[in-house]
Protein backbone atom coordinates (compact mmCIF):
# COMPACT_ATOMS: atom_id res chain seq x y z
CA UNK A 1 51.21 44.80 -33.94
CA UNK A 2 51.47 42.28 -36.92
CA UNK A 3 48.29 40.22 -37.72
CA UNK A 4 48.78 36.54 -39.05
CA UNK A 5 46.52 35.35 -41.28
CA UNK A 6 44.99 31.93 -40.22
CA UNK A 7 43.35 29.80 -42.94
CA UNK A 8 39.70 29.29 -41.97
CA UNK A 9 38.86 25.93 -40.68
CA UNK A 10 36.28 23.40 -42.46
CA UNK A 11 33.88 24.10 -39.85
CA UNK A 12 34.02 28.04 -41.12
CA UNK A 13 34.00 27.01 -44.41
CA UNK A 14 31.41 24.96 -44.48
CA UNK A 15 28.94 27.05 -42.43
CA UNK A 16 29.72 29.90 -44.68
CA UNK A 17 28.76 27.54 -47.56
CA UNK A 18 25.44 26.96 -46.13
CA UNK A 19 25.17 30.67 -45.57
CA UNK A 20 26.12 31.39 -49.21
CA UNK A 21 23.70 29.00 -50.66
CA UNK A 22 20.77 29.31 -48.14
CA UNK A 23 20.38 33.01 -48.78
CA UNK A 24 20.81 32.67 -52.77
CA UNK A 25 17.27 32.29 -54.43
CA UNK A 26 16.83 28.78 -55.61
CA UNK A 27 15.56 27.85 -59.21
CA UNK A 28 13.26 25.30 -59.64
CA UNK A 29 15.13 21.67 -60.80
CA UNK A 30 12.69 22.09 -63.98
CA UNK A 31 14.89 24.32 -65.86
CA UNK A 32 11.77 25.10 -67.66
CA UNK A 33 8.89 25.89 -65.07
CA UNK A 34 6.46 28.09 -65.47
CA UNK A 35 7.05 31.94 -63.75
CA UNK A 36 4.69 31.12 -61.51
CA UNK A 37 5.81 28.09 -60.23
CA UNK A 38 9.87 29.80 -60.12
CA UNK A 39 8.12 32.69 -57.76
CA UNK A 40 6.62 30.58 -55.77
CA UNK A 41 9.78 28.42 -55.15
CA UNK A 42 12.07 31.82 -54.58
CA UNK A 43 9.19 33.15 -51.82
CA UNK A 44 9.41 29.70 -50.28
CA UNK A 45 13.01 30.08 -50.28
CA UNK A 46 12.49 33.65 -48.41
CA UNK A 47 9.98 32.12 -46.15
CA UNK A 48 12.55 29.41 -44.97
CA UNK A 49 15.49 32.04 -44.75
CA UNK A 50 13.23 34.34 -42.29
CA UNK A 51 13.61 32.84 -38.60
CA UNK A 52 10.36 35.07 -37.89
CA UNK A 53 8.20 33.31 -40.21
CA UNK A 54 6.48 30.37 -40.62
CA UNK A 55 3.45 29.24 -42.84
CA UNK A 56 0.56 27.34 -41.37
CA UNK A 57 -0.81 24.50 -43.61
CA UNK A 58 -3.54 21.90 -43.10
CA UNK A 59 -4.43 18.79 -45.38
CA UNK A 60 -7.46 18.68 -46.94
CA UNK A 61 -9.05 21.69 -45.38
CA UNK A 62 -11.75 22.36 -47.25
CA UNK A 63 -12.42 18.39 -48.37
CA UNK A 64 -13.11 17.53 -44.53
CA UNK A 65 -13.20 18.21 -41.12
CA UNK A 66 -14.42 17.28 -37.77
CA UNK A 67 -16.61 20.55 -36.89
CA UNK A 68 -19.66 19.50 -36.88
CA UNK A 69 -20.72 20.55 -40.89
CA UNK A 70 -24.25 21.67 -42.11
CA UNK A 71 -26.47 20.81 -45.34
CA UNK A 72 -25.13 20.14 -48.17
CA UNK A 73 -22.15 18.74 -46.99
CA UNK A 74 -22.46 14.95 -46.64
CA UNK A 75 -22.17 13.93 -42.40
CA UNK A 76 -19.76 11.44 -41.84
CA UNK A 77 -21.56 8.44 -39.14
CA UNK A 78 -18.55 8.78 -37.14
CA UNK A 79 -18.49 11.07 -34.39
CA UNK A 80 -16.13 13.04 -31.92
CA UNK A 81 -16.25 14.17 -28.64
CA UNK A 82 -19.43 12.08 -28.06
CA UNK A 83 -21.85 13.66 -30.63
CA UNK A 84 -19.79 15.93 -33.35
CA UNK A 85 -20.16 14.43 -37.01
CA UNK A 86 -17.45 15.10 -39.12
CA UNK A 87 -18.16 16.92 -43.06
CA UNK A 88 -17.09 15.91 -46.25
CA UNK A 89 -17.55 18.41 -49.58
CA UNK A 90 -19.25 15.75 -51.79
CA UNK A 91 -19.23 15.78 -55.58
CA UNK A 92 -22.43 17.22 -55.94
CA UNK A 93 -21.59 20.19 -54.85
CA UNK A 94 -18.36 20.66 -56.95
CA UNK A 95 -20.73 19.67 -59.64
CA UNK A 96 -23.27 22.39 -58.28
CA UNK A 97 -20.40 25.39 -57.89
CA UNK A 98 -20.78 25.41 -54.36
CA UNK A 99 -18.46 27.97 -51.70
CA UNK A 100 -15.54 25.57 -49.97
CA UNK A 101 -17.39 27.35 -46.85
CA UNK A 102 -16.55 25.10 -44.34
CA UNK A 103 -12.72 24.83 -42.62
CA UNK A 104 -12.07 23.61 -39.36
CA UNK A 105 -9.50 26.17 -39.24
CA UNK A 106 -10.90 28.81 -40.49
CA UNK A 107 -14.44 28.44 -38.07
CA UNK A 108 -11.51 28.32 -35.18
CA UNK A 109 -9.64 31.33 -35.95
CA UNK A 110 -11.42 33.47 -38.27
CA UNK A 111 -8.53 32.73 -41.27
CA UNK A 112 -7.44 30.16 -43.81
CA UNK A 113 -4.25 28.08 -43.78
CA UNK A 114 -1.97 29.34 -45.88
CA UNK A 115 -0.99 26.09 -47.85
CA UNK A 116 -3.69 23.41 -48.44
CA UNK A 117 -3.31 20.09 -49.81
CA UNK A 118 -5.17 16.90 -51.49
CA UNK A 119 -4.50 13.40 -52.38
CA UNK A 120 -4.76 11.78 -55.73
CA UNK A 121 -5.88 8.31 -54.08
CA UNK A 122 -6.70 6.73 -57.23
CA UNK A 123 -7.18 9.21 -59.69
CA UNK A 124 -10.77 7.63 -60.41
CA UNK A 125 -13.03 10.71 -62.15
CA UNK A 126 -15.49 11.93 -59.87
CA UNK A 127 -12.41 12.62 -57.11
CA UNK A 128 -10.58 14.58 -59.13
CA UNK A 129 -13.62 16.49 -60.18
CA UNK A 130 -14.19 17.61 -56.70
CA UNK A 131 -10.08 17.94 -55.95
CA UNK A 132 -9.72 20.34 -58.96
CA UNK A 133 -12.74 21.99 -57.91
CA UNK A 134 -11.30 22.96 -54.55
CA UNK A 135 -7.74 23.20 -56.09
CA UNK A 136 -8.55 25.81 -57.93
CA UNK A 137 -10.88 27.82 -55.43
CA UNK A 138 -7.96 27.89 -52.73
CA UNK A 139 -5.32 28.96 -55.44
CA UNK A 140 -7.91 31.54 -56.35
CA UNK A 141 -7.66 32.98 -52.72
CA UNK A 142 -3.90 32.80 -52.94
CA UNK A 143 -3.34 30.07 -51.08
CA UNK A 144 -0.46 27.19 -51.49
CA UNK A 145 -1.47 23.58 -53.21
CA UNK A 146 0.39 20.71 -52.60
CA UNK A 147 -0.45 17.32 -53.37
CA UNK A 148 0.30 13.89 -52.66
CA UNK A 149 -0.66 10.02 -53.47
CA UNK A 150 -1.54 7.83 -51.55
CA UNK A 151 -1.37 5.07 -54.37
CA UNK A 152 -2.33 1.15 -54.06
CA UNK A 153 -0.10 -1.62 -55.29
CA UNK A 154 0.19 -1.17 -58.72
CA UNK A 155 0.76 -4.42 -59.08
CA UNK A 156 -1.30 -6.62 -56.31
CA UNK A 157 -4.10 -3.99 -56.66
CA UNK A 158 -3.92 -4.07 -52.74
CA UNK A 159 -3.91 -1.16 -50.08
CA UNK A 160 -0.74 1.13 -49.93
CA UNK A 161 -0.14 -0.05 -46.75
CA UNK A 162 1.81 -3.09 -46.59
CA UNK A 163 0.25 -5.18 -43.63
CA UNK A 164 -3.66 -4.55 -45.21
CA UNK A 165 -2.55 -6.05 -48.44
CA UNK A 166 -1.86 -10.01 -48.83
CA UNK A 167 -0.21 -10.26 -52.21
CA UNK A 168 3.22 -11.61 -53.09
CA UNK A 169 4.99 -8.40 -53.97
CA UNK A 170 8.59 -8.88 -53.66
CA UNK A 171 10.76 -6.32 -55.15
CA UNK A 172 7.72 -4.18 -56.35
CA UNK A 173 9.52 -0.96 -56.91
CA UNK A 174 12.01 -2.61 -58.88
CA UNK A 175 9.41 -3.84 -61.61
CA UNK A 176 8.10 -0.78 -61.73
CA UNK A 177 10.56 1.22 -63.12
CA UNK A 178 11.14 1.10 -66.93
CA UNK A 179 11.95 -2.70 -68.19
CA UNK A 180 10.12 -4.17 -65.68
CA UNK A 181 6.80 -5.78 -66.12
CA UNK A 182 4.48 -3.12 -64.37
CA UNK A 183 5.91 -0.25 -65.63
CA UNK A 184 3.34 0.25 -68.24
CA UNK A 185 0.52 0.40 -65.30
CA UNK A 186 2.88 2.88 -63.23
CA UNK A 187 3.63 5.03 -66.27
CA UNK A 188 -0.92 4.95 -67.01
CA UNK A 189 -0.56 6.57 -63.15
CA UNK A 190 1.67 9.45 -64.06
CA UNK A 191 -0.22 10.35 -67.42
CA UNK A 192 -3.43 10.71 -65.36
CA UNK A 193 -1.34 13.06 -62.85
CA UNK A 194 0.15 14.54 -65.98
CA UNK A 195 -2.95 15.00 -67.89
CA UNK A 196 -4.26 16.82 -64.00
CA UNK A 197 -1.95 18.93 -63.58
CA UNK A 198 -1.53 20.52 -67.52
CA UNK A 199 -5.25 21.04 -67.00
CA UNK A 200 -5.03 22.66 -63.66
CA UNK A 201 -5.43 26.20 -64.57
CA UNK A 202 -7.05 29.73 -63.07
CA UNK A 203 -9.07 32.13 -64.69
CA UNK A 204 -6.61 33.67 -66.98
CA UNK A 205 -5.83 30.33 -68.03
CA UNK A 206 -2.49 30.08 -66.75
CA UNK A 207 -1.28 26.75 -64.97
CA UNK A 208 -1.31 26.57 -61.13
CA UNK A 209 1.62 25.61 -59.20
CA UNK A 210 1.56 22.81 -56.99
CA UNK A 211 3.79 21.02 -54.44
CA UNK A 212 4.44 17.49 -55.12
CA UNK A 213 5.38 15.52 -52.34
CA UNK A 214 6.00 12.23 -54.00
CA UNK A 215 6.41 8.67 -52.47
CA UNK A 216 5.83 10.31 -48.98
CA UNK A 217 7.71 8.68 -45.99
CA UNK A 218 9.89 6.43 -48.26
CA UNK A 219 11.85 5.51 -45.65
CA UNK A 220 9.33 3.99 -43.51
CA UNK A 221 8.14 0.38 -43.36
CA UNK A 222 4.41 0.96 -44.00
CA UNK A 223 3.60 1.66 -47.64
CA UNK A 224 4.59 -0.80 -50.64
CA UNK A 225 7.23 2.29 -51.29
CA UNK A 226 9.21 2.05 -48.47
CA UNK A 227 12.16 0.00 -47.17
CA UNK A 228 12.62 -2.74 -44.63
CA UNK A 229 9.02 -4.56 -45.52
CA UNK A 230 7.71 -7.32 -47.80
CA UNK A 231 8.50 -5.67 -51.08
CA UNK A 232 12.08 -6.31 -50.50
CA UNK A 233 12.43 -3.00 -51.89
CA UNK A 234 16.27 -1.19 -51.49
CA UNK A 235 17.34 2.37 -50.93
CA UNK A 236 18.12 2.39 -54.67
CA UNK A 237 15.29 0.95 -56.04
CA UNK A 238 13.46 3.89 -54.34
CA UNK A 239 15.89 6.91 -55.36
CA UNK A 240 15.23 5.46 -59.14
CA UNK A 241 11.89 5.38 -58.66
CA UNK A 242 11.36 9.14 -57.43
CA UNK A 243 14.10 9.89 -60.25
CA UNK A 244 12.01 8.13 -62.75
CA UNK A 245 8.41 10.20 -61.46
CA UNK A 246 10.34 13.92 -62.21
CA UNK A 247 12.05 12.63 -65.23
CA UNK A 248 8.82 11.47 -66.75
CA UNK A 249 6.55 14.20 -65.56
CA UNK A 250 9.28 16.68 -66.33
CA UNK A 251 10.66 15.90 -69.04
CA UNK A 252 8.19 13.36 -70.95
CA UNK A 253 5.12 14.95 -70.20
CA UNK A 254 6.26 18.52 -70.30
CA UNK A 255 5.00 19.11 -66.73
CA UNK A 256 6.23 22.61 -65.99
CA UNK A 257 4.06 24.00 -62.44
CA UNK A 258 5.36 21.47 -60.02
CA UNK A 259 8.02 21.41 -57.32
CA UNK A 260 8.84 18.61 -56.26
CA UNK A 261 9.39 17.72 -52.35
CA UNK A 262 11.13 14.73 -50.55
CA UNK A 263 9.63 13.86 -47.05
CA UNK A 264 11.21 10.95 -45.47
CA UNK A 265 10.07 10.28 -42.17
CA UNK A 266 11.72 10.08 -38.69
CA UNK A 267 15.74 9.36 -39.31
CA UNK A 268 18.56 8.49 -37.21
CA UNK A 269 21.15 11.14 -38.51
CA UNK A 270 22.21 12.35 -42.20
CA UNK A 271 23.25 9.58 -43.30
CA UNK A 272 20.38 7.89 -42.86
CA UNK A 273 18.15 10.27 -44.36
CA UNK A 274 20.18 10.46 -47.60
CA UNK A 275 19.59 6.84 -47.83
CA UNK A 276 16.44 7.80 -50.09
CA UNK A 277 17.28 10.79 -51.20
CA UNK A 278 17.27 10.79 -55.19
CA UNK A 279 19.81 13.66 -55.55
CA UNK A 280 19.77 18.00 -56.09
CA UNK A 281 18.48 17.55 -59.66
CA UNK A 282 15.27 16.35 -58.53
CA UNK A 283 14.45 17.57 -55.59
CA UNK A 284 12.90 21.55 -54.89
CA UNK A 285 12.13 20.58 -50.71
CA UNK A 286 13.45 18.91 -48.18
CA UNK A 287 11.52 18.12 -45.87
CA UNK A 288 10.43 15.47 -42.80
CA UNK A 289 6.86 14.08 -41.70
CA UNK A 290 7.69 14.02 -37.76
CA UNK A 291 4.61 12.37 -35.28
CA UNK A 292 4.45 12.82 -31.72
CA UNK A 293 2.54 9.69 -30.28
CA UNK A 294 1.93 11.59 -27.29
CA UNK A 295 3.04 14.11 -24.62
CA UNK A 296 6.42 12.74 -23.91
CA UNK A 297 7.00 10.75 -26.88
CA UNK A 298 9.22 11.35 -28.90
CA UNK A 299 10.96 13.72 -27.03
CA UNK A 300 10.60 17.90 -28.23
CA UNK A 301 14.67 17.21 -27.82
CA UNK A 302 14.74 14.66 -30.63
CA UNK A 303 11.89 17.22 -32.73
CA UNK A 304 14.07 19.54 -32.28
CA UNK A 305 17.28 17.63 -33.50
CA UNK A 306 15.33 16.69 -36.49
CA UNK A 307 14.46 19.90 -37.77
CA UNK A 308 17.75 20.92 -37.50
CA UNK A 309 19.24 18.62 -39.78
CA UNK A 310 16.78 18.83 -41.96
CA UNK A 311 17.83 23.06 -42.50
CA UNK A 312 21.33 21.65 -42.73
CA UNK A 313 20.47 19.11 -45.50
CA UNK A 314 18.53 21.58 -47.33
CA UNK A 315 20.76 24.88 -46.79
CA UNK A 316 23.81 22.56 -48.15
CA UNK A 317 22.37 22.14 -51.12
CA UNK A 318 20.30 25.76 -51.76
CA UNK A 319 16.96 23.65 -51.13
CA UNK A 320 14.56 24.91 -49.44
CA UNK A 321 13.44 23.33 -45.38
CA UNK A 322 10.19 22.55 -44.23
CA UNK A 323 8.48 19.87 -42.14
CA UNK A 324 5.78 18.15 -44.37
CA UNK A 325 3.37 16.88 -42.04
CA UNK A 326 2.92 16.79 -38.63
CA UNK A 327 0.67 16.31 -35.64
CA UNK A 328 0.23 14.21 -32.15
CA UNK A 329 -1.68 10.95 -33.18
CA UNK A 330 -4.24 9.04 -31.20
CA UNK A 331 -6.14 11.93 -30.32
CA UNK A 332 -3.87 13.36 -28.59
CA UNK A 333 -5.31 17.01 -28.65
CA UNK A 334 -7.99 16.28 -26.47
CA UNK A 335 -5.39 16.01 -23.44
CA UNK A 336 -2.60 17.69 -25.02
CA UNK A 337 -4.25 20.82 -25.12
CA UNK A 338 -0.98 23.23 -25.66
CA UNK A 339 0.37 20.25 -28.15
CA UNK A 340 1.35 23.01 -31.04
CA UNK A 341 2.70 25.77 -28.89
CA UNK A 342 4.47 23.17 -26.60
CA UNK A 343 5.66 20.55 -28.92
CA UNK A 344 6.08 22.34 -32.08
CA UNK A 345 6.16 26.78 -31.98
CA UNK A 346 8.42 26.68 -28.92
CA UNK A 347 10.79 23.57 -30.14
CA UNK A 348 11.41 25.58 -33.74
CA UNK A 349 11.34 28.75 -31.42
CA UNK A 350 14.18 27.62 -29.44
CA UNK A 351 16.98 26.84 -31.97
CA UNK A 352 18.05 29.33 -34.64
CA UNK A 353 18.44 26.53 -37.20
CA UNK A 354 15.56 24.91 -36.55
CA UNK A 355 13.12 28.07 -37.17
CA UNK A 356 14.49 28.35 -40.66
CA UNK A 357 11.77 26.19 -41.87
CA UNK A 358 9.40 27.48 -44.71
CA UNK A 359 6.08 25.91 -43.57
CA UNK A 360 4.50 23.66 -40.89
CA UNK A 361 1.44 21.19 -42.34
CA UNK A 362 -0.84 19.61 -40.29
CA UNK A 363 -2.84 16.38 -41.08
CA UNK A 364 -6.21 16.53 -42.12
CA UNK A 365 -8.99 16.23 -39.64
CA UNK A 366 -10.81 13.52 -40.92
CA UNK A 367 -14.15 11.07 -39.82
CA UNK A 368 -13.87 8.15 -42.09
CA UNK A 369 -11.96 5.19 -43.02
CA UNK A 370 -10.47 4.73 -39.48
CA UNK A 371 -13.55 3.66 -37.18
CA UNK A 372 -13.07 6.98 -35.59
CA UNK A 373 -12.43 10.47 -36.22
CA UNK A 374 -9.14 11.24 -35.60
CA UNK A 375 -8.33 15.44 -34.78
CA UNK A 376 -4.87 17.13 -35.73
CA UNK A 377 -6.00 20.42 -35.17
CA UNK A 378 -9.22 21.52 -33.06
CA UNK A 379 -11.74 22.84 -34.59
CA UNK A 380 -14.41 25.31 -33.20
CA UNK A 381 -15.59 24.43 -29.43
CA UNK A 382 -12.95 21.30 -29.00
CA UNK A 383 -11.20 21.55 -25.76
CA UNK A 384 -7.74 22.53 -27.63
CA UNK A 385 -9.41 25.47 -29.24
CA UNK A 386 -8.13 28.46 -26.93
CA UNK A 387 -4.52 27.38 -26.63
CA UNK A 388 -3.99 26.59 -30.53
CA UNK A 389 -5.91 30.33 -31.24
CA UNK A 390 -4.00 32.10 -28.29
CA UNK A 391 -1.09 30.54 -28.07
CA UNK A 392 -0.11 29.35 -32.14
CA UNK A 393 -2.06 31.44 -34.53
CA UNK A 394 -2.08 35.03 -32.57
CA UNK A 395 1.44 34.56 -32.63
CA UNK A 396 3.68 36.76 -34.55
CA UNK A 397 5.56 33.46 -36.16
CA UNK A 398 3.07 32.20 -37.54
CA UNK A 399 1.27 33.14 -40.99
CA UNK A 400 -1.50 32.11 -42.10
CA UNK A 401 -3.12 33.32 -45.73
CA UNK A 402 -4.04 36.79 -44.22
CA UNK A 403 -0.69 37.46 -44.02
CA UNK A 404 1.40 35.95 -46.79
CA UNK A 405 0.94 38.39 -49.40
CA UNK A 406 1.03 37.26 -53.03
CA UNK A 407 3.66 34.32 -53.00
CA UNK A 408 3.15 33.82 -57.06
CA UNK A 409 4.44 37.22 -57.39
């Protein structure tokens, strides 16, 4: 018998591409990070390669929750399920060295999330007192810090969300960057996250690593960052701005223990996520911020497509996968009891490209600011609890920081 050899086709190729580079161990894009923050980008990378495993992260897990809370935390005056305050950890006790005690998670299921995060807001002093404060108490347990900003107009002094803020901002982005006539108020922004994050540091002094997800859900209408709103702003204007944030923080500032993480929100295809995307030299994680509105909508199908092509952006270029945030809105948990085996473990479950996602992070549970409390996990004694404990955390999939191990090692 004589064998022919037959060229491989571009479909072979390129799968064996995405093989090559997802299983090589990525380097941070700051050729110069610290070797903490290079471990804990490689063990992401090994997370996401690993269709068995999955980290479990929560927003703000130890700044609030919905559970009810105890002296000193400060009560929120909103309430759920009829007559449950929600908590807040309060300056004071930063101030005082108080235990992050209370997690909504951890009350529920007897362990913490494996990845917590915060939000700069406005950088004013006494909330980055208490931030740093918790910062470095859940990096001190080995958990995962990420961090985001929910910034206001920079230039209108407004809200970050477009339709609460009723300023003439046209191409806002745009005079942000450098030569326009805010930068200089942009650039005081980064030195304050600068000047945070060269100071965040653990007992042996050495600088913690943190996940940046800047100018979250760029593609969306709703913040003065995003596209197809009032600020007129273009897919360009945005990629220069997220190029301009690394390159200053990088390689101005000398910033050396972040990676950074794109998370556009719902897209349409490839194409249309790429629209923001800055390019490989800036970017450590890809990753989406996908909402379910309720039961049936969006569809688990179109969940399920999305995280898909997210692993294929990411694998494609050695980055590493994950979905950002997450969660059914409205409430939803108290009807959609089974929402995160149903809607989210069994969807990644399902498709072998999907499941090759390094983390899962829920919103915060959180009792101000909204009229209401609104729930994205349950917490201890909400009518969720026993599904999201039997049916998501007992699960072998999912890890939370019992089992991770030492991910800055």
């Amino acid at each position: 018998m004589v064998l022919i050899w037959q060229p491989p086709t571009e479909r072979l190729l390129q799968f064996l591409l995405c093989w090559f580079l997802g299983s090589v161990a990525p380097s941070p894009v700051d050729q110069h990070a610290t070797e903490e923050t290079k471990l804990l980008c490689a063990n992401m990378k090994t997370f996401a390669n690993d269709a068995n495993k999955i980290i479990f992260g929560h927003q703000e897990d130890t700044w609030l929750g919905a559970s009810g809370g105890r002296a000193p935390y400060q009560y929120s005056d909103l309430k759920h399920n009829g007559s449950i305050n929600g908590w807040i950890f309060i300056l004071q006790q930063a101030q005082a060295g108080d235990p992050d005690a209370l997690s909504d998670v951890l009350e529920m299921t007897g362990q913490r999330p494996a990845l917590t995060g915060f939000d700069f807001f406005q950088l004013d002093d006494d909330h980055m007192f208490t931030m740093s404060y918790l910062a470095k108490l859940a990096h001190a347990k080995g958990q995962i810090i990420t961090v985001t900003q929910l910034l206001d107009n920079p230039i209108t002094n407004g809200s970050a969300w477009v339709e609460k803020d009723h300023g003439q901002f046209p191409h806002i982005v745009r005079r942000l960057l450098p030569g326009g006539d805010f930068n200089h108020v942009y650039r005081q922004n980064l030195d304050k996250i600068a000047d945070w994050a060269l100071n965040l540091k653990d007992s042996k002094g050495r600088l913690i690593p943190i996940i940046y997800r800047a100018l979250h859900e760029q593609k969306g209408e709703w913040f003065w960052w995003g596209l197809n709103n009032k600020a007129h702003n273009t897919p360009q204007d945005v990629q220069n701005l997220y190029r301009y944030l690394v390159s200053y923080l990088r390689d101005t500032k000398g910033v050396h223990n972040i990676l950074y993480a794109i998370c556009p929100d719902k897209f349409k295809d490839e194409a249309d996520y790429l629209k923001v995307y800055p390019g490989d030299n800036y970017v450590d994680i890809i990753g989406t911020d996908y909402y379910f509105d309720n039961g049936s909508h969006p569809s688990t199908e179109d969940f399920k497509r999305t995280l898909e092509q997210v692993v294929d952006i990411a694998e494609r270029r050695g980055k590493t996968a994950t979905l950002t945030e997450t969660g059914i809105r409205y409430n939803g948990l108290d009807k959609v009891h089974n929402f995160w085996n149903d809607h989210i473990l069994d969807v990644i479950k399902s498709s072998p490209r999907a499941s090759r996602i390094a983390y899962v992070y829920a919103w915060s549970n959180h009792c101000f600011g909204q009229g209401r409390c609104e729930v994205y996990i349950p917490y201890k004694g909400h009518p969720s609890e026993k599904y999201y404990v039997n049916n998501f955390f007992k699960d072998s999939m999912t890890y939370f920081l019992n089992r991770i191990g030492n991910i800055f090692s």
